[in-house]
N, C-alpha and C. Protein backbone atom coordinates (compact mmCIF):
# COMPACT_ATOMS: atom_id res chain seq x y z
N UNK A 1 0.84 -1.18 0.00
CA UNK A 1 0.00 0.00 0.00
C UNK A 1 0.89 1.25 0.00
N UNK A 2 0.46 2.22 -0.97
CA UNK A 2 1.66 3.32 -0.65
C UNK A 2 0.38 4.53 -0.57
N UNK A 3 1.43 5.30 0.85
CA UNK A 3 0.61 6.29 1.09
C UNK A 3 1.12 7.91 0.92
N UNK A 4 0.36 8.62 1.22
CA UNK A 4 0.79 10.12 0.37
C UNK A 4 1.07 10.46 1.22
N UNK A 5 1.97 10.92 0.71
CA UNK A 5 3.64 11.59 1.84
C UNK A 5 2.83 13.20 1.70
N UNK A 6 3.84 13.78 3.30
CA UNK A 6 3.27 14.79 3.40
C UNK A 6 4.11 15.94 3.27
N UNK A 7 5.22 15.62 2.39
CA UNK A 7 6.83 15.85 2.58
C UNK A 7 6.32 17.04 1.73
N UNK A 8 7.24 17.86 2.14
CA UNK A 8 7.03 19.31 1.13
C UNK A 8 8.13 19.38 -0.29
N UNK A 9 7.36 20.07 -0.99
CA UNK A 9 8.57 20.46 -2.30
C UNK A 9 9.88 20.84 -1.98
N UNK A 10 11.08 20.30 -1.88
CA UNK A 10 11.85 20.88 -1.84
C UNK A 10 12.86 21.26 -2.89
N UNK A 11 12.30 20.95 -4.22
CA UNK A 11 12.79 20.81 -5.41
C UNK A 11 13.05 22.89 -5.73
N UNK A 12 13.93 23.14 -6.74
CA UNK A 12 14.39 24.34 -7.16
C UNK A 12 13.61 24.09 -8.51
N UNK A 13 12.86 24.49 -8.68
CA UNK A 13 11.91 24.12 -9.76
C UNK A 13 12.09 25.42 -10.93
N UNK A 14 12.42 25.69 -12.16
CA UNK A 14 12.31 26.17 -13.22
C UNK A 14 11.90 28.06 -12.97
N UNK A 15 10.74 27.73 -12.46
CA UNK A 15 9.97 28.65 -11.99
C UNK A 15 10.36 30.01 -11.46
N UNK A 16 11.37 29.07 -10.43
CA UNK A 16 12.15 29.71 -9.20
C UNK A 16 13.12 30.02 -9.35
N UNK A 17 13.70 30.09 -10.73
CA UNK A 17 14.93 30.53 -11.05
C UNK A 17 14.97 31.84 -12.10
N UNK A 18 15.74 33.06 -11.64
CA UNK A 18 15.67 34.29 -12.49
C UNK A 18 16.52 33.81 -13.48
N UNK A 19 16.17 33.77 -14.68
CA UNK A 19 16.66 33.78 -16.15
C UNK A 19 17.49 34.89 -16.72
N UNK A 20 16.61 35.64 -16.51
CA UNK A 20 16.53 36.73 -17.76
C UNK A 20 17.37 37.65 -17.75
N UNK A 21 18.02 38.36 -18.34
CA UNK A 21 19.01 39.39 -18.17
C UNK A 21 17.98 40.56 -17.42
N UNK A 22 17.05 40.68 -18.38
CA UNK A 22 15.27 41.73 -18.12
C UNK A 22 15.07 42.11 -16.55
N UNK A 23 15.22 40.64 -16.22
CA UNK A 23 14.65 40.06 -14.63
C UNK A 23 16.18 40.99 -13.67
N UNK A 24 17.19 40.67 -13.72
CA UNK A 24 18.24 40.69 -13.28
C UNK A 24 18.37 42.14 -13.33
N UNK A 25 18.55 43.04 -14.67
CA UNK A 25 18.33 44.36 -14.77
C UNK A 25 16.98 45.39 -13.50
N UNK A 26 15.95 44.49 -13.71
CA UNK A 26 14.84 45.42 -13.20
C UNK A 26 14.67 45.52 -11.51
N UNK A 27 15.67 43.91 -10.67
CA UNK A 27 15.45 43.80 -9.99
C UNK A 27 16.67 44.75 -9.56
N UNK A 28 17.91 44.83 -9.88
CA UNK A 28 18.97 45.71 -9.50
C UNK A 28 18.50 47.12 -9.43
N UNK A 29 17.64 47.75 -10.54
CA UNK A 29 17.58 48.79 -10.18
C UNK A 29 16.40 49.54 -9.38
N UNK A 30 15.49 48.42 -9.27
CA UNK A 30 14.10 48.69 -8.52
C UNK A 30 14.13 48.38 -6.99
N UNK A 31 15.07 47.23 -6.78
CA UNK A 31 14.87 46.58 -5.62
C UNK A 31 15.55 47.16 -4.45
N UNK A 32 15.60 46.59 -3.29
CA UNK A 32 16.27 47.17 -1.95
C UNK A 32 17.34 46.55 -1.50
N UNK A 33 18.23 46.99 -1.53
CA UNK A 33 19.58 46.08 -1.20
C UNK A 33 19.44 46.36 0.41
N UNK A 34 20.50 44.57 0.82
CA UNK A 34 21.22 44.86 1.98
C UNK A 34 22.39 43.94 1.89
N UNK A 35 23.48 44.50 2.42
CA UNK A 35 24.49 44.28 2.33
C UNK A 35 24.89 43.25 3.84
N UNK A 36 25.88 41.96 3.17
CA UNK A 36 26.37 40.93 4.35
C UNK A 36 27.92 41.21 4.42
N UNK A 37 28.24 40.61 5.15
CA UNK A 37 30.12 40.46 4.70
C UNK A 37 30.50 40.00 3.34
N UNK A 38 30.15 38.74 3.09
CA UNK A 38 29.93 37.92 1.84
C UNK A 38 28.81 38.35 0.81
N UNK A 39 27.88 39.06 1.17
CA UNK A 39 27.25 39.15 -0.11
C UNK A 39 26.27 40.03 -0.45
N UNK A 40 25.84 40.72 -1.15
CA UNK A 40 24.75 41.86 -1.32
C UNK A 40 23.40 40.95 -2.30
N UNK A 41 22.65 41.24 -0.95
CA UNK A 41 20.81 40.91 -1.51
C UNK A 41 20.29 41.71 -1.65
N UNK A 42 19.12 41.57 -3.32
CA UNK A 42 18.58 43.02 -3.63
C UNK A 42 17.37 42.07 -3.54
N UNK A 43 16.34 42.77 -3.25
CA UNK A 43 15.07 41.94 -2.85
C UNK A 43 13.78 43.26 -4.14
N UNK A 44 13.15 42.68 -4.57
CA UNK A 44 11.86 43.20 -5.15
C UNK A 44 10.59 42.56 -5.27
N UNK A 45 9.44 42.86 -4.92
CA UNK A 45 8.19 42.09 -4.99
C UNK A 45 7.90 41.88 -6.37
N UNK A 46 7.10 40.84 -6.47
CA UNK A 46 6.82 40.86 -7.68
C UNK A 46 5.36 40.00 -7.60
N UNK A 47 5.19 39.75 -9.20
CA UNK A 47 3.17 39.37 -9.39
C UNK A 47 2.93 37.90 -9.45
N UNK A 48 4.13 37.33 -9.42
CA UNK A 48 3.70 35.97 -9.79
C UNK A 48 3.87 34.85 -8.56
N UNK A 49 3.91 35.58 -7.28
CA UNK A 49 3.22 34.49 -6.93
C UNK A 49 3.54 33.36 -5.73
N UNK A 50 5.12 33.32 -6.60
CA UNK A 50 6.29 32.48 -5.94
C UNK A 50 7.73 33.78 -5.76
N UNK A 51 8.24 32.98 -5.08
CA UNK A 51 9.66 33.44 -4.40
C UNK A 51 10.75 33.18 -5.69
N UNK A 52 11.49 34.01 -6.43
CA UNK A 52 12.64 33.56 -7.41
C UNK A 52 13.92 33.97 -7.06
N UNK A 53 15.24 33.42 -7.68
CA UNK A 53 16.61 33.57 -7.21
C UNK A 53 17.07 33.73 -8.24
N UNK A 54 18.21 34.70 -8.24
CA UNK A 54 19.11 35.13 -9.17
C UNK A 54 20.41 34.60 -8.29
N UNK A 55 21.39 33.99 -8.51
CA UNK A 55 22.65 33.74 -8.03
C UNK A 55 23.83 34.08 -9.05
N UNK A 56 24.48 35.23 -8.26
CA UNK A 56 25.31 35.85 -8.74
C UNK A 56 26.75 35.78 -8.31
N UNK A 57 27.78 35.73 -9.07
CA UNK A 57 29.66 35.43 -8.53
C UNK A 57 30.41 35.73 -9.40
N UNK A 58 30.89 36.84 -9.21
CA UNK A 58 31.67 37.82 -10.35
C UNK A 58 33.27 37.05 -10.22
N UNK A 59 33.89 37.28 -11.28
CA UNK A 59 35.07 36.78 -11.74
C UNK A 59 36.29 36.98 -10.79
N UNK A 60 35.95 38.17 -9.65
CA UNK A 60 36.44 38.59 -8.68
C UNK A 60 36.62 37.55 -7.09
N UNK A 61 35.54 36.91 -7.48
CA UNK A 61 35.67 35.57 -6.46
C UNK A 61 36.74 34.62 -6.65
N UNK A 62 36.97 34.34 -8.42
CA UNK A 62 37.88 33.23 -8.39
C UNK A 62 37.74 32.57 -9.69
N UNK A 63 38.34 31.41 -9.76
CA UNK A 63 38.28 30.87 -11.07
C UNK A 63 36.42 29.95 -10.91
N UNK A 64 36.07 29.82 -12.24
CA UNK A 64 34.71 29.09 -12.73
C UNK A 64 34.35 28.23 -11.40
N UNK A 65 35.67 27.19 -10.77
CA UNK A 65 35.19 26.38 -9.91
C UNK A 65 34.53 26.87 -8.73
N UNK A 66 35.39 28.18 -8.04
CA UNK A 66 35.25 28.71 -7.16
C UNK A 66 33.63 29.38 -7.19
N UNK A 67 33.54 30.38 -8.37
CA UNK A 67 32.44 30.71 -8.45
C UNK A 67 30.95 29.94 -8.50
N UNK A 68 31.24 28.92 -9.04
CA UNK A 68 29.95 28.16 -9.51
C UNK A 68 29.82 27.35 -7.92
N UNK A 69 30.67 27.10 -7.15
CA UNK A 69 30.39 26.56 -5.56
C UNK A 69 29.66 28.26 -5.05
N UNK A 70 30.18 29.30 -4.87
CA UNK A 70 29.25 30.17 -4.35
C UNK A 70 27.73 30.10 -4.33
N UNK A 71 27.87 29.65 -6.06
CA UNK A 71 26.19 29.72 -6.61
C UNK A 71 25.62 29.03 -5.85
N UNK A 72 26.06 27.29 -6.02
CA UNK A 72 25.31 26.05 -5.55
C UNK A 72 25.26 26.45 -4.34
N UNK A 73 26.15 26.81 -3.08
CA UNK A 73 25.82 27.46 -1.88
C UNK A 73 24.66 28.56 -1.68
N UNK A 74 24.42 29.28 -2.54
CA UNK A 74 23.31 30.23 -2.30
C UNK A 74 22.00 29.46 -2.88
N UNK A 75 21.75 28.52 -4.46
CA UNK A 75 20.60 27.80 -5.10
C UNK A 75 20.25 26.95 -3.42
N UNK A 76 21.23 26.36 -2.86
CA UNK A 76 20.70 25.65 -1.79
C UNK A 76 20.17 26.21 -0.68
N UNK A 77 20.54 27.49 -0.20
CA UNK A 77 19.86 28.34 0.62
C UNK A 77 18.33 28.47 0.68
N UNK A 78 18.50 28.91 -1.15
CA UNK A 78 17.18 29.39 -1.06
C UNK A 78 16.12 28.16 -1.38
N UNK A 79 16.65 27.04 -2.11
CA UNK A 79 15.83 25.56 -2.11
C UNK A 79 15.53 25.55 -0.51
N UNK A 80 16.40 25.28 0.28
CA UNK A 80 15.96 24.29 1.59
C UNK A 80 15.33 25.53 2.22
N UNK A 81 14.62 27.01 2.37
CA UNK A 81 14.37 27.96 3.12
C UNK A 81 13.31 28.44 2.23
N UNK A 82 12.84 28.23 0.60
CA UNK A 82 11.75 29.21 0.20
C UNK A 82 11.02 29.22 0.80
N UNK A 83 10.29 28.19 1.34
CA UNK A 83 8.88 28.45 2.14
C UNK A 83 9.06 29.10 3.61
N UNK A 84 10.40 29.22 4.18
CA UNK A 84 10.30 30.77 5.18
C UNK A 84 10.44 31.48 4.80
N UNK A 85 10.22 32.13 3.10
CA UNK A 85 10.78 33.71 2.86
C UNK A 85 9.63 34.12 2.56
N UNK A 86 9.53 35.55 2.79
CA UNK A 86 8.34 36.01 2.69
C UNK A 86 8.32 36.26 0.90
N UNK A 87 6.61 35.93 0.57
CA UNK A 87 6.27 35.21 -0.82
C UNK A 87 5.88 36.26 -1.59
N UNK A 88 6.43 36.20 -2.80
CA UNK A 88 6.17 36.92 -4.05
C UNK A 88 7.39 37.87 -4.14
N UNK A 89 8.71 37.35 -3.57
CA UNK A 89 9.33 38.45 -3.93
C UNK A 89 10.25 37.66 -4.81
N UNK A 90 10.99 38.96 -5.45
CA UNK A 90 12.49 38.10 -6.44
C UNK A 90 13.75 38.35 -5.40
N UNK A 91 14.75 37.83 -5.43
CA UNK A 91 16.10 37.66 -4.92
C UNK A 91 17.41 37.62 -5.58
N UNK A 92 18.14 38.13 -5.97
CA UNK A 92 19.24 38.68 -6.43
C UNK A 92 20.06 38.16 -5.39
N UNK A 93 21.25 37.65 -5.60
CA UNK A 93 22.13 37.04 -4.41
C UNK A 93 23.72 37.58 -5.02
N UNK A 94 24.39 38.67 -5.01
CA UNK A 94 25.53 38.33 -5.49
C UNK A 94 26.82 38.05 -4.05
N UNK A 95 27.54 37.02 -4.70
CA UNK A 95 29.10 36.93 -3.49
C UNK A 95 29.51 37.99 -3.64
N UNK A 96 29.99 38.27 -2.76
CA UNK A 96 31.39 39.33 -2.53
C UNK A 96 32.80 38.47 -2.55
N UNK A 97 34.23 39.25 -2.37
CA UNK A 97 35.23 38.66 -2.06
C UNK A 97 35.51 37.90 -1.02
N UNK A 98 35.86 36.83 -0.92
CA UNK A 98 36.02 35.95 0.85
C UNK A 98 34.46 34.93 0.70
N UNK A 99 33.25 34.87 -0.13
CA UNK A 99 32.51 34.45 0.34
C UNK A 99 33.02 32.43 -0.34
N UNK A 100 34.15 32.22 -1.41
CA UNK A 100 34.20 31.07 -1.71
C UNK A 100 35.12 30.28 -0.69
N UNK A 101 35.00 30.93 0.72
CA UNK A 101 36.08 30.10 1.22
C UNK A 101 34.65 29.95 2.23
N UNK A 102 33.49 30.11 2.10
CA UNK A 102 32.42 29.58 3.10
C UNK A 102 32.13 28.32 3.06
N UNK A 103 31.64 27.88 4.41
CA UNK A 103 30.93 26.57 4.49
C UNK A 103 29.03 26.71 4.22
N UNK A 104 28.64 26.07 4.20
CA UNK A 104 26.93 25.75 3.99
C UNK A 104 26.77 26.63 5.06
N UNK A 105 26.95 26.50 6.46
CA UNK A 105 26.16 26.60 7.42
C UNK A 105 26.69 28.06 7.81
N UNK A 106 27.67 28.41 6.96
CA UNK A 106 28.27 29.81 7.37
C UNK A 106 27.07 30.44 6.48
N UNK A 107 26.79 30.09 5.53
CA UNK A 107 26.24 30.64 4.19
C UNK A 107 24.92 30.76 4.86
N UNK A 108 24.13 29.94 5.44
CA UNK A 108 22.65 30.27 5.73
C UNK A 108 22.50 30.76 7.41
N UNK A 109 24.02 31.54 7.86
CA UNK A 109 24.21 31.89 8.88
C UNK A 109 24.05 33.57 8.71
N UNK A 110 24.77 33.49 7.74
CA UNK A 110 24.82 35.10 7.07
C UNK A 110 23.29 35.63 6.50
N UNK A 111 23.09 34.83 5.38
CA UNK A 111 21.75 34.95 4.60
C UNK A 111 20.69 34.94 5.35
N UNK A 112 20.43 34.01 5.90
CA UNK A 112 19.04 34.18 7.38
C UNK A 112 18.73 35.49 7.87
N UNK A 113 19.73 36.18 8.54
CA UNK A 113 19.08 37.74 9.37
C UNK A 113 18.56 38.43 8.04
N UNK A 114 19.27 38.90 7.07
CA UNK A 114 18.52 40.02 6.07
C UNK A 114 17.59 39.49 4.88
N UNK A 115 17.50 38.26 5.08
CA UNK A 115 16.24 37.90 4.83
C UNK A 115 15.12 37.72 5.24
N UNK A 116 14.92 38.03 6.70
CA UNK A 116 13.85 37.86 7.78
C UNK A 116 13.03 36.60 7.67
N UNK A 117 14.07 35.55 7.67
CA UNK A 117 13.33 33.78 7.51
C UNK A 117 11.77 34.37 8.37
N UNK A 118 10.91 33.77 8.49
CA UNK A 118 9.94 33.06 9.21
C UNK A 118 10.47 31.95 10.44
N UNK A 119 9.74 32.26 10.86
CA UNK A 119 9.95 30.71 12.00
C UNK A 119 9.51 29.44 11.72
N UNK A 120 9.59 27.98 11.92
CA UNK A 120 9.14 27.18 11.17
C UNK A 120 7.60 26.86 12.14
N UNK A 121 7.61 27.66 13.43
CA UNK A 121 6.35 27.63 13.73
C UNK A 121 5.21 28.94 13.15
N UNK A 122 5.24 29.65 12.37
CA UNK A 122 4.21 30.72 11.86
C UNK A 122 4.04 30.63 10.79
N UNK A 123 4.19 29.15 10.30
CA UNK A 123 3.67 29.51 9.12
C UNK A 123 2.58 28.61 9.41
């Protein structure tokens, strides 16, 4: 007998990912930055609905390897945490210098306060 799990999405689904140069442009210049040690988040509401991520790591971090671990460190942030962020906004994530020598738990140590998670009891 198989029964229906009550497990939540935790998938990074298509959706949830900023594409567009368009997207990336409108949210930089519309949105509200705040600044971490490691990294500047520009946050903007938007109509559709769901929570989206832009992950950003300028050439200034390091070589391709270095950078593309920043990314996967921030895509995972916001996978294992969308449903505490408050909904309908877009997210812009860029590293700063020093952020490719982070661990995971440094990463959603930093990112947590200026994102104002939710608690996992209010929702």
């Amino acid at each position: 007998m198989i029964q229906a799990s009550t497990k939540k999405d935790e998938r990074l689904r298509r959706e949830e990912r900023l594409r567009r140069k368009g997207d990336f442009e409108t949210i930089a210049k519309e949105g509200t930055r705040r600044h971490t040690k490691n990294f500047l988040i520009i946050a903007r509401k938007n109509d559709q609905g769901l929570s989206r991520l832009g992950a950003v790591a300028s050439k200034r971090l390091g070589k391709a390897v270095e950078r593309n671990r920043v990314k996967r460190l921030m895509r995972e942030f916001f996978r294992r945490n969308k449903d505490r962020l408050p909904p309908s906004t877009d997210y812009v994530i860029v590293g700063k210098k020093g952020a490719q020598e982070l661990q995971y738990a440094q990463v959603a140590d930093e990112l947590s306060a200026p994102l104002r998670l939710r608690k996992e009891e209010e929702r």
